[in-house]
PDB file of N, CA and C in Angstrom:
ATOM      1  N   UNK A   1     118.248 170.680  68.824  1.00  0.00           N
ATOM      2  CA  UNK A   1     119.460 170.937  69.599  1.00  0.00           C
ATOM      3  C   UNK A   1     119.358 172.297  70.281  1.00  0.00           C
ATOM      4  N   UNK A   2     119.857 172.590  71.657  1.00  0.00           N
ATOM      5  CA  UNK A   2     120.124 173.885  72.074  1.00  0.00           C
ATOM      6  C   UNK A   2     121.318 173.741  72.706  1.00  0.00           C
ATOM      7  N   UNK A   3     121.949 174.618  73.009  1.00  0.00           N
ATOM      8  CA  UNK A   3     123.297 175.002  74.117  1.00  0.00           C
ATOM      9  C   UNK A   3     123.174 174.410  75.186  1.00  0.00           C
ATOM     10  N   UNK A   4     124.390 173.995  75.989  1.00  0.00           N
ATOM     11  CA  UNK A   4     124.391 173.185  76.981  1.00  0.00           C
ATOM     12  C   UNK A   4     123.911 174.656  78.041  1.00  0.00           C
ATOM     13  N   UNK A   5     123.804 175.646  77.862  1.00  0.00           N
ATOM     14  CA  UNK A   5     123.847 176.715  78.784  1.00  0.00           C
ATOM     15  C   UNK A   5     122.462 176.892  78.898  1.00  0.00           C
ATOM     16  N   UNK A   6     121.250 176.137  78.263  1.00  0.00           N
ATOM     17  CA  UNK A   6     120.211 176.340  78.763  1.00  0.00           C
ATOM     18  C   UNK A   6     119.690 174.886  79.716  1.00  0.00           C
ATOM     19  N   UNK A   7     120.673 174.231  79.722  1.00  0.00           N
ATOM     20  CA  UNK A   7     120.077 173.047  80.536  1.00  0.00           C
ATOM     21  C   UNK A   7     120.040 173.389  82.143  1.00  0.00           C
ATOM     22  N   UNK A   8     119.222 173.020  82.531  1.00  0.00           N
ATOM     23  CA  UNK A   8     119.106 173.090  84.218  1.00  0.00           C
ATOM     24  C   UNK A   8     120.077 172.409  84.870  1.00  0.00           C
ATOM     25  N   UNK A   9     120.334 173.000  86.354  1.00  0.00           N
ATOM     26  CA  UNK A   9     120.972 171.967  87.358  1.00  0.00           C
ATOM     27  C   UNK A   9     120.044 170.853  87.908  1.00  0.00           C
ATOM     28  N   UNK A  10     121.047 169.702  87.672  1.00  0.00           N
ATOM     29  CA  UNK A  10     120.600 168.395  87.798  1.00  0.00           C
ATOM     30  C   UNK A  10     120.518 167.400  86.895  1.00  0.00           C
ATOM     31  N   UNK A  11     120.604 168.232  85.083  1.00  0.00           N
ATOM     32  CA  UNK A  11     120.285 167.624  84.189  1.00  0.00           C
ATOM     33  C   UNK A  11     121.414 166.757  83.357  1.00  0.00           C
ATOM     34  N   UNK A  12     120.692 165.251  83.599  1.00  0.00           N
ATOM     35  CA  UNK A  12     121.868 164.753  82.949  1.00  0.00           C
ATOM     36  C   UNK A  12     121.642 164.963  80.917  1.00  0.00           C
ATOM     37  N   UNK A  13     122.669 164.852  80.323  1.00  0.00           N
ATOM     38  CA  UNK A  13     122.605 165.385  78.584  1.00  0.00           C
ATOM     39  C   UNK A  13     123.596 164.720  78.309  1.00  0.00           C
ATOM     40  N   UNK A  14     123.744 164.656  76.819  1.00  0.00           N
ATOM     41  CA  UNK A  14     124.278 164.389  75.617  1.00  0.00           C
ATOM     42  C   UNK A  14     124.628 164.942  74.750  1.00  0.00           C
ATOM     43  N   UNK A  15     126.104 165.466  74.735  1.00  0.00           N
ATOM     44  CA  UNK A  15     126.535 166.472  74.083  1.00  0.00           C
ATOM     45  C   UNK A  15     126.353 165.559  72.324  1.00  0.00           C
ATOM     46  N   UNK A  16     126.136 166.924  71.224  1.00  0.00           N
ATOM     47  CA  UNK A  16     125.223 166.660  70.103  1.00  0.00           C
ATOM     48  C   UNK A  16     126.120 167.038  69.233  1.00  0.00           C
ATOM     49  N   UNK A  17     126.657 168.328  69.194  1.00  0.00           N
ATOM     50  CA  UNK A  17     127.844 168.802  68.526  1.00  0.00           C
ATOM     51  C   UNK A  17     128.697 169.957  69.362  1.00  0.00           C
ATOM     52  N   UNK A  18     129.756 170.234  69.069  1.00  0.00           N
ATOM     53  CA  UNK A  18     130.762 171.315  69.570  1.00  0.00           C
ATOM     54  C   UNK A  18     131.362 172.339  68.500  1.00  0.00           C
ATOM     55  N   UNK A  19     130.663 173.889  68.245  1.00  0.00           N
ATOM     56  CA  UNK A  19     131.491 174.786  67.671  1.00  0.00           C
ATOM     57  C   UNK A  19     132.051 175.217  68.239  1.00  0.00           C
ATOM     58  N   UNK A  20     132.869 176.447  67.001  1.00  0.00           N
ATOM     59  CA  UNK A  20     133.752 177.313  67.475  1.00  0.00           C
ATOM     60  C   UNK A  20     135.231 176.658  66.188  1.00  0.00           C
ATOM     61  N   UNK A  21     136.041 177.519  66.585  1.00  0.00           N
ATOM     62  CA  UNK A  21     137.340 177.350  66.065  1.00  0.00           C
ATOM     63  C   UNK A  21     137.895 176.269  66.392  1.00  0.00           C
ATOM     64  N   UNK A  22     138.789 176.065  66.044  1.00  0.00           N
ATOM     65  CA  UNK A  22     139.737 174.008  66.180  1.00  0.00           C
ATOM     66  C   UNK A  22     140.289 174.572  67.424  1.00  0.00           C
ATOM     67  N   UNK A  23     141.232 175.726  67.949  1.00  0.00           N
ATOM     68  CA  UNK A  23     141.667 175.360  68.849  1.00  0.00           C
ATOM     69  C   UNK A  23     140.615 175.557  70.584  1.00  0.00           C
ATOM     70  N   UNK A  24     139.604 175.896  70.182  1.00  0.00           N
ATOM     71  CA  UNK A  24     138.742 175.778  70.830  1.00  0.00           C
ATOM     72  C   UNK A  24     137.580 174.441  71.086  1.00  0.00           C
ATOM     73  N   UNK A  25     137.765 174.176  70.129  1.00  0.00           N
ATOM     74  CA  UNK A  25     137.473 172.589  69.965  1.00  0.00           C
ATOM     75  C   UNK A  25     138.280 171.507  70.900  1.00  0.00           C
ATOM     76  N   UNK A  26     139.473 171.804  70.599  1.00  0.00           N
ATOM     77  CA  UNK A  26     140.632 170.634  71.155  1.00  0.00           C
ATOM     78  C   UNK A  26     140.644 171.238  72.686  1.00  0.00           C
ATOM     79  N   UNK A  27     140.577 172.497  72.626  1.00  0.00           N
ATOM     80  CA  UNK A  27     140.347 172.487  74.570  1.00  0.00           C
ATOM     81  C   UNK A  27     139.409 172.146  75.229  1.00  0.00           C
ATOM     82  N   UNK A  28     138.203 172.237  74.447  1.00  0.00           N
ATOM     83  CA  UNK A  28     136.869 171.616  75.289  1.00  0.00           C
ATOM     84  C   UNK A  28     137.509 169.831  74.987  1.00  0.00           C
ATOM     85  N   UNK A  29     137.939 169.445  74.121  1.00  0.00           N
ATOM     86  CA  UNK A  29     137.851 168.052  73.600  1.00  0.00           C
ATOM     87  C   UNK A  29     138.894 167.366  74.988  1.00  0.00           C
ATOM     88  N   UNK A  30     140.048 167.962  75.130  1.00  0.00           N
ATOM     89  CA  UNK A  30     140.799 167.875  76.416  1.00  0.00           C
ATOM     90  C   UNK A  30     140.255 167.844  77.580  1.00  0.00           C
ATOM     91  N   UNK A  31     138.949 168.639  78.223  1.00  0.00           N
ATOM     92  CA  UNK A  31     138.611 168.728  79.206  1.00  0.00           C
ATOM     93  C   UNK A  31     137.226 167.249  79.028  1.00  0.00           C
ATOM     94  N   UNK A  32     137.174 166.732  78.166  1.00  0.00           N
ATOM     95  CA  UNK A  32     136.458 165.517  78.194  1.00  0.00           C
ATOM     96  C   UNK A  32     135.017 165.907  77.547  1.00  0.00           C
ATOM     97  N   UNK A  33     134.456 166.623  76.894  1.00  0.00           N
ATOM     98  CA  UNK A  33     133.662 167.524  75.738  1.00  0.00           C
ATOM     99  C   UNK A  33     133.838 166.528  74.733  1.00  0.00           C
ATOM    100  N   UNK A  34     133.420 165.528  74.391  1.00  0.00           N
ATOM    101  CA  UNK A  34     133.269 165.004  72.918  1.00  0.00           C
ATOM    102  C   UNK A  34     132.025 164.556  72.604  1.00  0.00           C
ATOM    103  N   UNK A  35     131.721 164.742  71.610  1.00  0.00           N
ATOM    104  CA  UNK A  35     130.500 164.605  70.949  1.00  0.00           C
ATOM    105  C   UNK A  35     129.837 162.644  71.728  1.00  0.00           C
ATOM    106  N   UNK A  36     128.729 162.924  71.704  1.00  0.00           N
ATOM    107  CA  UNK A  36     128.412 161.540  72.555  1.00  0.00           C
ATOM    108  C   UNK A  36     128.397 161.456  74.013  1.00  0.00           C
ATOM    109  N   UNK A  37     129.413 161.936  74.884  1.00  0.00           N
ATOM    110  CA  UNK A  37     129.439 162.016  75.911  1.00  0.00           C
ATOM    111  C   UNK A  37     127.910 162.506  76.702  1.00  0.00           C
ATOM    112  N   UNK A  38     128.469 161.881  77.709  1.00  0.00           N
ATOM    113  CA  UNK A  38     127.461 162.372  79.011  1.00  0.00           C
ATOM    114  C   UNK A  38     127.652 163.322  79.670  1.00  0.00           C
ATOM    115  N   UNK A  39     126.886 164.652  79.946  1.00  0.00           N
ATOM    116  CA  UNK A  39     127.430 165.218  81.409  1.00  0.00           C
ATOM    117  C   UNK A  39     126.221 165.944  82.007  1.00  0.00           C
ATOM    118  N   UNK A  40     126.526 166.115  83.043  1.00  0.00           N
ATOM    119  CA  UNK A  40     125.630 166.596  84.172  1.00  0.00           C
ATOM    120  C   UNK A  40     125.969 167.846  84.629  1.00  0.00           C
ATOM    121  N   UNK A  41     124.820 168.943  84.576  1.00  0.00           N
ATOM    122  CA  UNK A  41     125.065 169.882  84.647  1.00  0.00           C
ATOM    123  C   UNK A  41     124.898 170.145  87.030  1.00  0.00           C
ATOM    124  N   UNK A  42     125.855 170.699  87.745  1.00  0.00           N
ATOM    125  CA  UNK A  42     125.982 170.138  88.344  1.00  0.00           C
ATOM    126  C   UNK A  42     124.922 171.598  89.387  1.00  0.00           C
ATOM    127  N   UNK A  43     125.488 173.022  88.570  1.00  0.00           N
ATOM    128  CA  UNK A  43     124.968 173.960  89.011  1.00  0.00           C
ATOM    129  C   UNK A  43     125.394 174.910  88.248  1.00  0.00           C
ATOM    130  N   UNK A  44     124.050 176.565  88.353  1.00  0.00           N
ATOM    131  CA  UNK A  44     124.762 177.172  87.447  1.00  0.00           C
ATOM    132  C   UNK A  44     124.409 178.736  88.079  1.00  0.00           C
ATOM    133  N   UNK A  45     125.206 179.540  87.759  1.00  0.00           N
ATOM    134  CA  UNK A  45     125.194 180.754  88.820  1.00  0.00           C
ATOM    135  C   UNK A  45     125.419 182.156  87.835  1.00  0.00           C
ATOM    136  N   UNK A  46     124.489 182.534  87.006  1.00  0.00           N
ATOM    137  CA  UNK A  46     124.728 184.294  86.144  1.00  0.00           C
ATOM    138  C   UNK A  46     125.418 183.492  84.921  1.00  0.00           C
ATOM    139  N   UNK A  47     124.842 182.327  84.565  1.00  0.00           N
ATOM    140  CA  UNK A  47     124.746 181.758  83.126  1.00  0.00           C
ATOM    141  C   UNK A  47     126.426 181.148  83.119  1.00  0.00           C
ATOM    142  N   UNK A  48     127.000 181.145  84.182  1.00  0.00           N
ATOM    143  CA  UNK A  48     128.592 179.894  84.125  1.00  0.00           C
ATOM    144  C   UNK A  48     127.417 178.514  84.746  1.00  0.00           C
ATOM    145  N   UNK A  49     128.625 177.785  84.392  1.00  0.00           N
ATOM    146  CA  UNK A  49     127.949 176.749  84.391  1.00  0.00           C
ATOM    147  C   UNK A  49     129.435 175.679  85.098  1.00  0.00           C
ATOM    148  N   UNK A  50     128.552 174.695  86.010  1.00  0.00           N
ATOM    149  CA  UNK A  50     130.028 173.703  86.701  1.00  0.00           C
ATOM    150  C   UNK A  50     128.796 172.614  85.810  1.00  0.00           C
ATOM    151  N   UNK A  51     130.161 171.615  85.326  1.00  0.00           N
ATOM    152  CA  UNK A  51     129.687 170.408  85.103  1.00  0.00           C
ATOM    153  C   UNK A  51     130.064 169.379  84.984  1.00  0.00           C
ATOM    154  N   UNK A  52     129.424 168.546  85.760  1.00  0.00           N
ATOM    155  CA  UNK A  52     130.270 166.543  86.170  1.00  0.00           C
ATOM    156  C   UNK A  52     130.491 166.157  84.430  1.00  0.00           C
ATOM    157  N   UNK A  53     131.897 166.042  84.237  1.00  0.00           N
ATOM    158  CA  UNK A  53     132.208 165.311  82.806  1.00  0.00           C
ATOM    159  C   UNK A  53     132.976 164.380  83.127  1.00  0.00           C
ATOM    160  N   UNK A  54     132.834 162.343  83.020  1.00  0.00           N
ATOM    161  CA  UNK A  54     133.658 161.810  83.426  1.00  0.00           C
ATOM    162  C   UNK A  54     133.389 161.867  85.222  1.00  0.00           C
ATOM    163  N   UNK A  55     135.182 161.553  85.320  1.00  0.00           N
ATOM    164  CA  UNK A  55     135.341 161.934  87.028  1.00  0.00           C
ATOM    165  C   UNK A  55     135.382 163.245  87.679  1.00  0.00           C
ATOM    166  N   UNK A  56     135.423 164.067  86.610  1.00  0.00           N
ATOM    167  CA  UNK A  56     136.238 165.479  87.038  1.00  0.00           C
ATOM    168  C   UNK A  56     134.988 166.611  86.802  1.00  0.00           C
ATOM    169  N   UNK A  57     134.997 167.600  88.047  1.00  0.00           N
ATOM    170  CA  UNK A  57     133.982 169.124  87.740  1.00  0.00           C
ATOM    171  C   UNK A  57     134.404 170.302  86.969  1.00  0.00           C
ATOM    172  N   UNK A  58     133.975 170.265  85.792  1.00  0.00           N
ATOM    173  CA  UNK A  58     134.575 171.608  85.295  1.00  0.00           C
ATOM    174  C   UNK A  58     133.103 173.113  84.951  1.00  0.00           C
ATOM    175  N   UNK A  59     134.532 173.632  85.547  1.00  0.00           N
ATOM    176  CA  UNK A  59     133.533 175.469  85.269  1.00  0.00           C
ATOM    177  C   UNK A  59     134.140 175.600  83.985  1.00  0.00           C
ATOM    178  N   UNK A  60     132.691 175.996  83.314  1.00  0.00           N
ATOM    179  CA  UNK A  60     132.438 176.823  82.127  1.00  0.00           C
ATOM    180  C   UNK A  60     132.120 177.919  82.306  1.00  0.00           C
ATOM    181  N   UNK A  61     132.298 179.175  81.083  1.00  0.00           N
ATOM    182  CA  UNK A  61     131.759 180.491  81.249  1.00  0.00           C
ATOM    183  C   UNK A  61     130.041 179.977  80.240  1.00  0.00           C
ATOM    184  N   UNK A  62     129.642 181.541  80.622  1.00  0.00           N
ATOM    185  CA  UNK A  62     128.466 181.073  79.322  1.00  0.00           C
ATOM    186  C   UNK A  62     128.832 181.089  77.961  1.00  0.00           C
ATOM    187  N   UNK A  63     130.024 181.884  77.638  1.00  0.00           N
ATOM    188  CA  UNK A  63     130.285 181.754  76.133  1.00  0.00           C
ATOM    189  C   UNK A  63     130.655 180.456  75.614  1.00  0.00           C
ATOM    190  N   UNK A  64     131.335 179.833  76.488  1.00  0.00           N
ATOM    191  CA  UNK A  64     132.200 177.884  76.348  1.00  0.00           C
ATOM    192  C   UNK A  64     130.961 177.410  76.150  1.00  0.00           C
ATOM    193  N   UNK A  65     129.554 177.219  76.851  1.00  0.00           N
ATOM    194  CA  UNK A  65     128.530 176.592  77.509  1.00  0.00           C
ATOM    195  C   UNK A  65     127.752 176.548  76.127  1.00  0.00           C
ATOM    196  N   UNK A  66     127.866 177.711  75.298  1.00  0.00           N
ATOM    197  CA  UNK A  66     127.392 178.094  74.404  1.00  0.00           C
ATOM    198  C   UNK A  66     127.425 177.651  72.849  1.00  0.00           C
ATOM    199  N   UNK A  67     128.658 177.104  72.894  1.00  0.00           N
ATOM    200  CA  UNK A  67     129.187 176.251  72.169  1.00  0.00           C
ATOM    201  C   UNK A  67     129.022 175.198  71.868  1.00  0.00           C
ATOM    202  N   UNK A  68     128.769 174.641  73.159  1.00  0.00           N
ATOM    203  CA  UNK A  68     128.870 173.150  73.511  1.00  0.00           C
ATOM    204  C   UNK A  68     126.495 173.040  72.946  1.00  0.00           C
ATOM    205  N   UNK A  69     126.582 171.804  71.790  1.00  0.00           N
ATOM    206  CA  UNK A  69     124.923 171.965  71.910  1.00  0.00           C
ATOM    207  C   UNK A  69     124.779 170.223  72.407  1.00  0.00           C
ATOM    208  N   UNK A  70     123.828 170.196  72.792  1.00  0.00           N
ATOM    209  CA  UNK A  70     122.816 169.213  73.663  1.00  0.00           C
ATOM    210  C   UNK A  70     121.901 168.886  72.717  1.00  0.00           C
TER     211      UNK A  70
END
């Protein structure tokens, strides 16, 4: 497993697990972040990261990104 923050743009992944605290959990889990999922990292600019989850693009910082493992 590594952080979704080392995956390249373009790369489609499989989120593996999600730390951090619960209510940090339930906000990534809200923005469509659940374990299993697909997402595509879409581009990434000084370690933030945008990424296709679902229908919707969301910006991450690198600390969120960091969390999230692949």
């Amino acid at each position: 497993m590594m952080p979704l923050s080392m995956a390249k743009p373009g790369e489609t992944v499989t989120i593996r697990k999600i730390t951090g605290k619960d209510e940090v959990r339930q906000h990534l889990a809200e923005l469509g972040f659940v374990v299993d999922s697909v997402v595509t990292v879409v581009t990434e600019l000084a370690g933030n990261l945008i990424i296709q989850v679902k229908d919707s693009r969301v910006a991450l910082d690198k600390s969120m990104a960091n969390r999230i493992m692949i």
